[in-house]
C-alpha atoms as a PDB file:
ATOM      1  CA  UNK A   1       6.547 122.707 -54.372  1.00  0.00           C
ATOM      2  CA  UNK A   2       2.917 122.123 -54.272  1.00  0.00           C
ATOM      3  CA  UNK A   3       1.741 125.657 -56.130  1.00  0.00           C
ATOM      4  CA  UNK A   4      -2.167 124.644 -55.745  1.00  0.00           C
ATOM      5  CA  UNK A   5      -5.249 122.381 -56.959  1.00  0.00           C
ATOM      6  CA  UNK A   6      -4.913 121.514 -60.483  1.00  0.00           C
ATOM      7  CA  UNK A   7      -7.859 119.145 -60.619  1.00  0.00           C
ATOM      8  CA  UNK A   8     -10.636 117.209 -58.424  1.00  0.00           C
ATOM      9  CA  UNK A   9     -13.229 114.195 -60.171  1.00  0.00           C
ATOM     10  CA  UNK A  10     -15.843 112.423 -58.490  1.00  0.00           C
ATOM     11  CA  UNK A  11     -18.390 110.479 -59.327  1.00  0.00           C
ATOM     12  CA  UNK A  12     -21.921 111.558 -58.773  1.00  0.00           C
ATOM     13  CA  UNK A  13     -25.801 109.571 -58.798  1.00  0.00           C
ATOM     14  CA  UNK A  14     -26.830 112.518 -60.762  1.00  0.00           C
ATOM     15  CA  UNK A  15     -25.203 115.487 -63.172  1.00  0.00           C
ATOM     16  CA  UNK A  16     -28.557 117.125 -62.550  1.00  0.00           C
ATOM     17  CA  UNK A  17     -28.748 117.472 -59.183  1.00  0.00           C
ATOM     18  CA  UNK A  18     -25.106 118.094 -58.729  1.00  0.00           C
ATOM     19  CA  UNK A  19     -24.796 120.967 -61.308  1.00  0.00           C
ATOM     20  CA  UNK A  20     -26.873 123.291 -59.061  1.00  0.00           C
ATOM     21  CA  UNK A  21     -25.783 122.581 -55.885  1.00  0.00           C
ATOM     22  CA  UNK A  22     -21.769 123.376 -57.156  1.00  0.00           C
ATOM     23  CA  UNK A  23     -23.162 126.427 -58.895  1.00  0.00           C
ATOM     24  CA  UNK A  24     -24.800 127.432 -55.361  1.00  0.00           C
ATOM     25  CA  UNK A  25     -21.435 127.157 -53.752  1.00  0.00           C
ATOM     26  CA  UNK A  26     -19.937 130.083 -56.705  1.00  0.00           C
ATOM     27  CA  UNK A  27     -18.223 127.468 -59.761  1.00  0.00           C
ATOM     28  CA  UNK A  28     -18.729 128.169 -63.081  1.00  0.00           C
ATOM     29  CA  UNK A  29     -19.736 125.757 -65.366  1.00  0.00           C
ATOM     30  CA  UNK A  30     -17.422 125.385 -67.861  1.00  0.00           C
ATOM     31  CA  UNK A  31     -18.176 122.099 -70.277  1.00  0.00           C
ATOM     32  CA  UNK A  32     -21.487 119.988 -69.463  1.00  0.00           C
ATOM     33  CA  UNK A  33     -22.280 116.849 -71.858  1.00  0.00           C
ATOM     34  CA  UNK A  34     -25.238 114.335 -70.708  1.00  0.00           C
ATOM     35  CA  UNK A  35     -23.483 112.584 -68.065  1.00  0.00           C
ATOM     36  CA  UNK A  36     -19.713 114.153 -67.485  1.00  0.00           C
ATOM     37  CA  UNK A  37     -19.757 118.331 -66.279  1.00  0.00           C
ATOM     38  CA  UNK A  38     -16.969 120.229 -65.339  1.00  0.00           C
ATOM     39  CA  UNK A  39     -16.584 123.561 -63.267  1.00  0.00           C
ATOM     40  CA  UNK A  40     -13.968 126.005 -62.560  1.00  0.00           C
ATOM     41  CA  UNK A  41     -12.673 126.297 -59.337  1.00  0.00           C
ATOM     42  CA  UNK A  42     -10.301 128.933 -60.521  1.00  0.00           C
ATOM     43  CA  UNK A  43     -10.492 129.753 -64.365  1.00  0.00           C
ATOM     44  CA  UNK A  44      -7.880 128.449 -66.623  1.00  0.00           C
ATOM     45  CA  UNK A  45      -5.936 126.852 -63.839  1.00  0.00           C
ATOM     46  CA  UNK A  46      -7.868 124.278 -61.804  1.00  0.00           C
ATOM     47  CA  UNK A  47     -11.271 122.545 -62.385  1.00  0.00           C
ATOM     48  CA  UNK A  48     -13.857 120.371 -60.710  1.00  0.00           C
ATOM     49  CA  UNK A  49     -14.938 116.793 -62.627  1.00  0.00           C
ATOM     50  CA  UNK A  50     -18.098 114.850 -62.043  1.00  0.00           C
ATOM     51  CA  UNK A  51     -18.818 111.915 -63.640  1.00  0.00           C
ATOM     52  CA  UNK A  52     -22.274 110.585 -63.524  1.00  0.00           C
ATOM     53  CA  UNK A  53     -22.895 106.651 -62.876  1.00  0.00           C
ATOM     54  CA  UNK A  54     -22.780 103.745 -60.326  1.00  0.00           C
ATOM     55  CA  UNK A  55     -19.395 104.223 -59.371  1.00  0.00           C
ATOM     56  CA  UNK A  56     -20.727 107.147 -56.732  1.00  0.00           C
ATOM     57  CA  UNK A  57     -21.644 103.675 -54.398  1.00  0.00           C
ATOM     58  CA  UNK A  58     -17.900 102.239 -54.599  1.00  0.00           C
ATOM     59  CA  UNK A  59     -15.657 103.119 -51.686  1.00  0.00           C
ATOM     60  CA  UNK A  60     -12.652 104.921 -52.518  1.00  0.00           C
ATOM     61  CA  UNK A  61     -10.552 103.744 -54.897  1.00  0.00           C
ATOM     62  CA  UNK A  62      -7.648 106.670 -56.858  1.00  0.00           C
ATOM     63  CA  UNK A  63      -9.070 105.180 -60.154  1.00  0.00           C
ATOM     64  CA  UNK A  64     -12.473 106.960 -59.762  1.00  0.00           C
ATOM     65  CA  UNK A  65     -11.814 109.735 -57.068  1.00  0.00           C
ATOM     66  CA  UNK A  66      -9.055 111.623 -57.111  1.00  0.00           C
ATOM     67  CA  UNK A  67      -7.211 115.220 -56.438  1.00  0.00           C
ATOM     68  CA  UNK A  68      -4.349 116.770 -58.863  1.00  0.00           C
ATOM     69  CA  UNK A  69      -2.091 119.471 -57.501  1.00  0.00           C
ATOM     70  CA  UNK A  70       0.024 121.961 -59.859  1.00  0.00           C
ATOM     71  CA  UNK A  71       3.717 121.888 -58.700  1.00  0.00           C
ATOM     72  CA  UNK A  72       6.955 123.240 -59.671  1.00  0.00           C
ATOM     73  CA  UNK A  73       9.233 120.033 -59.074  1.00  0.00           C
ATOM     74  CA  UNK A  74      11.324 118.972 -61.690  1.00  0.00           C
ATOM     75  CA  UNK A  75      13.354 116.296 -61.874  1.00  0.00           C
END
């Protein structure tokens, strides 16, 4: 059972650009370094990952986009 979003990463042109516009839209910055940040989209259980570089002009591929969920299933 899917029990909700454990994480999110995409890749962005720019950290500095992209840190205020998440912060406008309520996340909390949690860890910034000079080209990776990461915000909270719910403390201590799921986060939000950008990753500055090239990459942003690739179409999708998992590798360097991708969604995480929390879940219960066990094998």
């Amino acid at each position: 059972m899917i029990e909700g979003l454990y994480e999110v990463h995409l890749p962005v042109e720019s950290i500095d650009i992209s840190i205020p516009f998440y912060k406008k839209l309520g996340l909390e910055l949690a860890w910034k370094d000079e080209d990776t940040a990461f915000f909270w989209i719910e403390k201590g259980k799921s986060w939000l990952g950008l990753w500055e570089g090239k990459q942003y002009k690739i179409p999708y591929h998992p590798s360097i986009r991708h969604i995480a969920f929390r879940t219960t299933y066990k094998n």
